[in-house]
Protein backbone atom coordinates (compact mmCIF):
# COMPACT_ATOMS: atom_id res chain seq x y z
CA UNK A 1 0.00 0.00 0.00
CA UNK A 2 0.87 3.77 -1.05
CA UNK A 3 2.45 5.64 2.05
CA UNK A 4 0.60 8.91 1.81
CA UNK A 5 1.76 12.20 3.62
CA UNK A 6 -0.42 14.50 5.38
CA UNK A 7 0.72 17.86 6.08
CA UNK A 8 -1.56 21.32 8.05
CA UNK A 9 -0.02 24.51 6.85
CA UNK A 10 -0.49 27.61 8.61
CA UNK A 11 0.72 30.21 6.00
CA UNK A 12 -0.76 30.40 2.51
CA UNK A 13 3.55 30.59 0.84
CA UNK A 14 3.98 27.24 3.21
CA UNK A 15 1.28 25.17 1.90
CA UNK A 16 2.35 26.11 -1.54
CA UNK A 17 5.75 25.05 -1.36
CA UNK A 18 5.13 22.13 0.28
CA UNK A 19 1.93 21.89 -2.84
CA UNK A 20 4.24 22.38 -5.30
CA UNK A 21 7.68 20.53 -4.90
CA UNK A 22 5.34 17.65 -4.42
CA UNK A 23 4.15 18.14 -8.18
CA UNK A 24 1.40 15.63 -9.54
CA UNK A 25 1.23 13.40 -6.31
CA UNK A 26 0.11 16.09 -4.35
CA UNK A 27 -3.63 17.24 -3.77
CA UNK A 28 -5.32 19.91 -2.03
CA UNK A 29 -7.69 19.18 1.24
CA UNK A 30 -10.58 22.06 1.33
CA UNK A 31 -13.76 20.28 2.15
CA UNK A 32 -12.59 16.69 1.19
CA UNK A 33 -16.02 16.05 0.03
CA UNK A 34 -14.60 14.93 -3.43
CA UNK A 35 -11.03 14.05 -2.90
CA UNK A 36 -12.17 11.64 -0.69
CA UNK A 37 -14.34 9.83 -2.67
CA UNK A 38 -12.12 9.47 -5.58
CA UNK A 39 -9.79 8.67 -3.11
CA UNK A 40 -11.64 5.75 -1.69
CA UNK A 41 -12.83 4.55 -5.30
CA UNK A 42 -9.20 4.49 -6.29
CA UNK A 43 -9.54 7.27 -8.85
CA UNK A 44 -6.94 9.31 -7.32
CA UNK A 45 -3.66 7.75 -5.17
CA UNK A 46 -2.24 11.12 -3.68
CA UNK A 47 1.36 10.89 -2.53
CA UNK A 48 0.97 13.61 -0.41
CA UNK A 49 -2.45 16.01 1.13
CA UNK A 50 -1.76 19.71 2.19
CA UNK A 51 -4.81 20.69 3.86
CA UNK A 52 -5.50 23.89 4.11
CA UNK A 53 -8.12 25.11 6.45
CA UNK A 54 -5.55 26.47 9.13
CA UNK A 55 -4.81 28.96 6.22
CA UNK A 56 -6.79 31.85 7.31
CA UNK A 57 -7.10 33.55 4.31
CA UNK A 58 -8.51 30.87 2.73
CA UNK A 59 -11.26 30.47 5.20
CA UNK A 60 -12.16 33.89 5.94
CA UNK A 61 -15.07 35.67 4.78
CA UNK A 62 -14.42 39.31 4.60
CA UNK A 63 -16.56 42.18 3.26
CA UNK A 64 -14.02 44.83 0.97
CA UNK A 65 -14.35 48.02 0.35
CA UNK A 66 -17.73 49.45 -1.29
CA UNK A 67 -20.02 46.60 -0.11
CA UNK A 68 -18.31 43.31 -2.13
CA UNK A 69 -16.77 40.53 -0.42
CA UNK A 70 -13.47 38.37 -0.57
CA UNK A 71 -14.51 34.45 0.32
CA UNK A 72 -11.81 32.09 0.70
CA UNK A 73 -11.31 29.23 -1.50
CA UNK A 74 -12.23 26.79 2.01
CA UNK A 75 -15.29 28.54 3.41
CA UNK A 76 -17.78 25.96 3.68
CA UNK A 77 -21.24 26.79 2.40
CA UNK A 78 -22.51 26.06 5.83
CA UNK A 79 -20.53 28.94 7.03
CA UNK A 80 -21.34 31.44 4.23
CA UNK A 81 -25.22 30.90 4.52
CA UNK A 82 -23.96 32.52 8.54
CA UNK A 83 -22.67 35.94 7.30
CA UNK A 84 -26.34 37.83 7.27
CA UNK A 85 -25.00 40.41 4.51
CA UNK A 86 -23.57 38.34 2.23
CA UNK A 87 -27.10 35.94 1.98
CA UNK A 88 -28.89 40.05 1.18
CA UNK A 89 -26.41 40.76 -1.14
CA UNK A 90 -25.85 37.25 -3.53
CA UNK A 91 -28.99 35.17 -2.77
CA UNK A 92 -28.48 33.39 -6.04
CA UNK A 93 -24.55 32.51 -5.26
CA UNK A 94 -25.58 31.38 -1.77
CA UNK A 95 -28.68 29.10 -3.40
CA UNK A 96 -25.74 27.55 -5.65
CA UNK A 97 -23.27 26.92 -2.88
CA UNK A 98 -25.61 25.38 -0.56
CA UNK A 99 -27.39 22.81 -3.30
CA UNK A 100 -24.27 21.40 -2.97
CA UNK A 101 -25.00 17.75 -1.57
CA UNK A 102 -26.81 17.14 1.76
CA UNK A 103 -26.73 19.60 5.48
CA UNK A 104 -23.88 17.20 5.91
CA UNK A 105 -21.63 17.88 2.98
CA UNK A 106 -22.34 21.98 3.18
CA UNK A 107 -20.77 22.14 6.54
CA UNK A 108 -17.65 20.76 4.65
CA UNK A 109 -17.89 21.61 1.09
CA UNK A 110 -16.67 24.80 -0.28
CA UNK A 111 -16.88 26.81 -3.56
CA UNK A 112 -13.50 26.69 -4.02
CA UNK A 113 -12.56 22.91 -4.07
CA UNK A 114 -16.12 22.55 -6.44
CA UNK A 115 -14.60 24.74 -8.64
CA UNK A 116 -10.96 22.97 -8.65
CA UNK A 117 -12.50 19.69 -9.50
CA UNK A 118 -13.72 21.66 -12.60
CA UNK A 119 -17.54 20.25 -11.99
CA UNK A 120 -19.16 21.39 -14.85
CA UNK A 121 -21.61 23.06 -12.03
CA UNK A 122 -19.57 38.01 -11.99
CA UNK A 123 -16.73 36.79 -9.69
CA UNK A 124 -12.99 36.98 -9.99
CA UNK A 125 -10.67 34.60 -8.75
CA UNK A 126 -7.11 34.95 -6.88
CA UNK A 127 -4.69 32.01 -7.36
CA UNK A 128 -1.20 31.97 -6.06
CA UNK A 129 1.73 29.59 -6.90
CA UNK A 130 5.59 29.46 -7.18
CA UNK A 131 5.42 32.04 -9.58
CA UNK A 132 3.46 34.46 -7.60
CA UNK A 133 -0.32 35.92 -7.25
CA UNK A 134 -2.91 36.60 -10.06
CA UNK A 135 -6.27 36.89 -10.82
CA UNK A 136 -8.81 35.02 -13.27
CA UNK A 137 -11.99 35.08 -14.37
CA UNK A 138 -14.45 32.39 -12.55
CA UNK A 139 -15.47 31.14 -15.83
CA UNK A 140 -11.94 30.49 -17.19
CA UNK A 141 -10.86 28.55 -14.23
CA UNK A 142 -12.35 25.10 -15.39
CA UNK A 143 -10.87 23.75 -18.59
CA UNK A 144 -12.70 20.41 -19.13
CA UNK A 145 -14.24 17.71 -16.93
CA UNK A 146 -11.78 16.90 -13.90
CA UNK A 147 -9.02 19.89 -15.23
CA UNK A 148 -8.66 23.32 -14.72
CA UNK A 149 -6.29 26.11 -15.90
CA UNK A 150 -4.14 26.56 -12.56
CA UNK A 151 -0.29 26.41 -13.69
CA UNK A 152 1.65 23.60 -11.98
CA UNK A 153 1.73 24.42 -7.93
CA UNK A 154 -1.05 26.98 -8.08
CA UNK A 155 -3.48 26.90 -4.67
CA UNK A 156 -7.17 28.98 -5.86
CA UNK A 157 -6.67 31.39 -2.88
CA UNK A 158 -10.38 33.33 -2.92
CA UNK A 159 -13.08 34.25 -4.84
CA UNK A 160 -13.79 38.48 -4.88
CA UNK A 161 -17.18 39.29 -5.82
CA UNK A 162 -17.79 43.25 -6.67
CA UNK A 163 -19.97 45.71 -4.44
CA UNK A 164 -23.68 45.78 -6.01
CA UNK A 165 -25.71 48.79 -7.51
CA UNK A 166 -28.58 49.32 -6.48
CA UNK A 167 -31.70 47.16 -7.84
CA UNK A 168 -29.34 44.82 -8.06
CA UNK A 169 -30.16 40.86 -6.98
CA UNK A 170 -29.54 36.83 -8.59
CA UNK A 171 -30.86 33.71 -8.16
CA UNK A 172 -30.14 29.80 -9.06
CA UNK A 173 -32.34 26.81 -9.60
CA UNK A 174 -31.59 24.05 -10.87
CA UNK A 175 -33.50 20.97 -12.18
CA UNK A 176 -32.18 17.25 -10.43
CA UNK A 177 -33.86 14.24 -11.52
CA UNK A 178 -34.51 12.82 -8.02
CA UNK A 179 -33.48 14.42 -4.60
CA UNK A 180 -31.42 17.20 -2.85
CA UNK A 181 -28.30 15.48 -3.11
CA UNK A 182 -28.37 14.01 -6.70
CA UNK A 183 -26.61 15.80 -9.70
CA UNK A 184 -28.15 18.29 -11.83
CA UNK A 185 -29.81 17.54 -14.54
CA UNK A 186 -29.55 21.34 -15.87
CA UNK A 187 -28.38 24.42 -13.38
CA UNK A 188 -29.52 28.12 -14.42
CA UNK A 189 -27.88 31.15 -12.40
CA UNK A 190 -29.04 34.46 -13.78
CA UNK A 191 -27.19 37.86 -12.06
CA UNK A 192 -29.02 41.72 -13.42
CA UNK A 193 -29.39 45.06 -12.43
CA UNK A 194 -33.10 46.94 -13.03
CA UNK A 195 -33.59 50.62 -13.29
CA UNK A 196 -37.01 51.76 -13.42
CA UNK A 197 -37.92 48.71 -14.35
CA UNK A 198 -35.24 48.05 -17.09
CA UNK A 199 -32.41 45.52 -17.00
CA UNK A 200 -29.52 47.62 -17.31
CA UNK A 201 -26.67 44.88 -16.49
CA UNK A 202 -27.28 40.93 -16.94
CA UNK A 203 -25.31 38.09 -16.50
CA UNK A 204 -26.57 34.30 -17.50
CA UNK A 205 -24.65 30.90 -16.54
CA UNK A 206 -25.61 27.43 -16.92
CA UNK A 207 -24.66 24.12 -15.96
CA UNK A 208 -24.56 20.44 -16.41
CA UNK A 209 -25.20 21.36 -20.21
CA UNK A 210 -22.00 21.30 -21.54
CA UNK A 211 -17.88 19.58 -20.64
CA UNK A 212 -17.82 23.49 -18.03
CA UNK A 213 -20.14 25.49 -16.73
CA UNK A 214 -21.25 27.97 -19.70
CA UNK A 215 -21.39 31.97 -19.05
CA UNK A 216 -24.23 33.03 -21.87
CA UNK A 217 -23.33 36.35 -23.28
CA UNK A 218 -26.44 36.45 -25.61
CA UNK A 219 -28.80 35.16 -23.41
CA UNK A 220 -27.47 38.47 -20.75
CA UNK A 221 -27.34 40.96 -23.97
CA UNK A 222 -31.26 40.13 -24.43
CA UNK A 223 -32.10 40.90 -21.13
CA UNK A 224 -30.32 44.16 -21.13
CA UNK A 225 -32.11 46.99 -22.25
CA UNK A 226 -35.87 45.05 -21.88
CA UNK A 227 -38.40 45.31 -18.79
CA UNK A 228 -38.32 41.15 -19.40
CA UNK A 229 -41.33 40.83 -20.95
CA UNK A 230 -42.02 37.89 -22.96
CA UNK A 231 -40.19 38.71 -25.74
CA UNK A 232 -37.19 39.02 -24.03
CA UNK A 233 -37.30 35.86 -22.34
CA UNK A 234 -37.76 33.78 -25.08
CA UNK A 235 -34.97 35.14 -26.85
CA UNK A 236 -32.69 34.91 -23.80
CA UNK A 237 -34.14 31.44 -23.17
CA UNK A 238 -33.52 30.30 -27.24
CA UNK A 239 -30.12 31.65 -26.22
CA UNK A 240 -29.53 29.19 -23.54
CA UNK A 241 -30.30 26.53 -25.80
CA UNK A 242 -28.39 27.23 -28.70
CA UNK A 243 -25.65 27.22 -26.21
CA UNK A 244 -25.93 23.85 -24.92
CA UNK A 245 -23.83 20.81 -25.86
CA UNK A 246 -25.15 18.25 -23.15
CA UNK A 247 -24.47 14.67 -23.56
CA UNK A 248 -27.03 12.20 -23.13
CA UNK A 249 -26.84 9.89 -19.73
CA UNK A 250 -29.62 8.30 -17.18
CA UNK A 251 -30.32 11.84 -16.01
CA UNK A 252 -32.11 13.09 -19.18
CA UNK A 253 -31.58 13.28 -23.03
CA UNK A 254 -29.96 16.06 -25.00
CA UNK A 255 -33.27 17.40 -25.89
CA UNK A 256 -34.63 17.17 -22.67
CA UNK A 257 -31.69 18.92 -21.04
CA UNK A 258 -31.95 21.53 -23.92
CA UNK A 259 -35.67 22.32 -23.47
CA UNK A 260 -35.11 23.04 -19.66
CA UNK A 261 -32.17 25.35 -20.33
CA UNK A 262 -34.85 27.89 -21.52
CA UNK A 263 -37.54 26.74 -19.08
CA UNK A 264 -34.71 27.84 -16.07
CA UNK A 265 -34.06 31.12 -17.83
CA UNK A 266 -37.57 32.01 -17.45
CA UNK A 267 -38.12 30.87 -14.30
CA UNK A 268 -34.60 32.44 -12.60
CA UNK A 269 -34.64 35.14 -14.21
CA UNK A 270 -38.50 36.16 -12.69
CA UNK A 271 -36.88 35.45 -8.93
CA UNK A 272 -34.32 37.64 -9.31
CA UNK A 273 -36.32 40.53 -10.89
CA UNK A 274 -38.45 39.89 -8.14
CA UNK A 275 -35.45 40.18 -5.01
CA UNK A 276 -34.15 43.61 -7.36
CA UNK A 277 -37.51 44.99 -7.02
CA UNK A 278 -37.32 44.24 -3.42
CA UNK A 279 -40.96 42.46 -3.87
């Protein structure tokens, strides 16, 4: 049997030189939720773990300057749902976060290490490796199923998300074809901005309908400018499904998981004109 190390940083720079002169046998401990499990199927055979929740900036939750906030890569769900203003601010990011398997698995999982494992499941992302610190878009993080664009050694340090204007509000649903904790059949996460009554600023993403999460540019550019009348949310939802490349599996068909696309556009995009309007 494999000896495997286990090793507790305290500082972000040791648990990324310890991360990264073990190379490829090495994996990061968040949540463990899914390194576990691949661990105990045999799907991953880690020479070495660096787990890092005694890294405090990667477990903090901190709100930054103008009302946004800085979450760290190893905040639990659990945990987030606690801060009061963050739940008033991002309903739709805290919705996402805490769909995430049962009570159980939110007091361990974390956005970060979902993200990592590139689960095809408006922030910006700090990483930090051997080389130094820099920042990514969320939705270039993920690369394909399993992979993601972190450079060899690289730890994904904390997610920023930006302070809100006002009539400003999100929300997620997704469709599962059994209970809480199975996997989506299609995810829909819609992010906008009204002014009297107009969408002014949209952002669309959907999941589980393609090999990463999808960010739908012309499903957002036909909400903008519309009070999201019919009109406009049938071409935002014939957006969504132009954009999907699903596969088909024992969760649903490709034309099934296409046709709900749209159905979640509708439907998530209503809730969170609903929390901008305050209603």
């Amino acid at each position: 049997m494999t000896d495997i190390r286990y090793v507790a940083p305290q500082t972000l720079d040791e648990a990324i030189g310890a991360y990264a002169a073990a190379g490829s046998a090495a994996r990061i401990l968040a949540g463990g939720t899914d390194l576990l499990v691949q661990m105990r199927s045999g799907a991953v055979k880690p020479g070495l773990i660096v787990d890092i929740k005694k890294v405090r900036e990667l477990t903090a939750v901190e709100e930054i300057s103008g009302g946004g906030f800085r979450i760290g890569a190893a905040v639990p769900g659990a945990v987030l749902a606690e801060h009061p203003r963050f739940r008033q601010t991002w309903p739709g990011v805290l919705e996402a976060v805490n769909l995430i398997g049962s009570t159980q698995v939110q007091g361990r999982a974390s956005a970060g290490g979902n993200l990592c494992n590139a689960s095809p499941a408006g922030a910006i992302v700090t990483v930090q490796g051997p080389d130094g610190r820099r920042e990514l878009k969320v939705e270039d993080v993920p690369a394909g199923p399993g992979r993601t664009n972190l450079k060899p050694g690289e730890i994904l340090v904390s997610f920023t998300l930006p302070p809100r204007p006002p009539g400003s509000s999100d929300a997620y649903l997704r469709m599962i074809p059994r209970t809480e904790m199975d996997i989506a059949v299609v995810g829909c996460g819609v992010s906008l901005t009204l002014k009297d009554g107009v969408c002014t600023h949209a952002r669309v993403g959907l999941g589980a309908v393609a090999p990463t999460a999808l960010l739908v540019e012309p499903a957002a550019q036909a909400l903008i400018g519309s009070r999201l009348d019919d009109t406009a949310l049938t071409a935002a939802a014939n957006a969504c499904r132009a954009a999907c490349r699903p596969i088909d599996d024992k969760r649903g068909t490709i034309a099934y998981r296409t046709q709900i696309a749209g159905v979640l556009l509708k439907r998530t995009t209503n809730i969170a004109a609903e929390r901008a309007q305050g209603k």
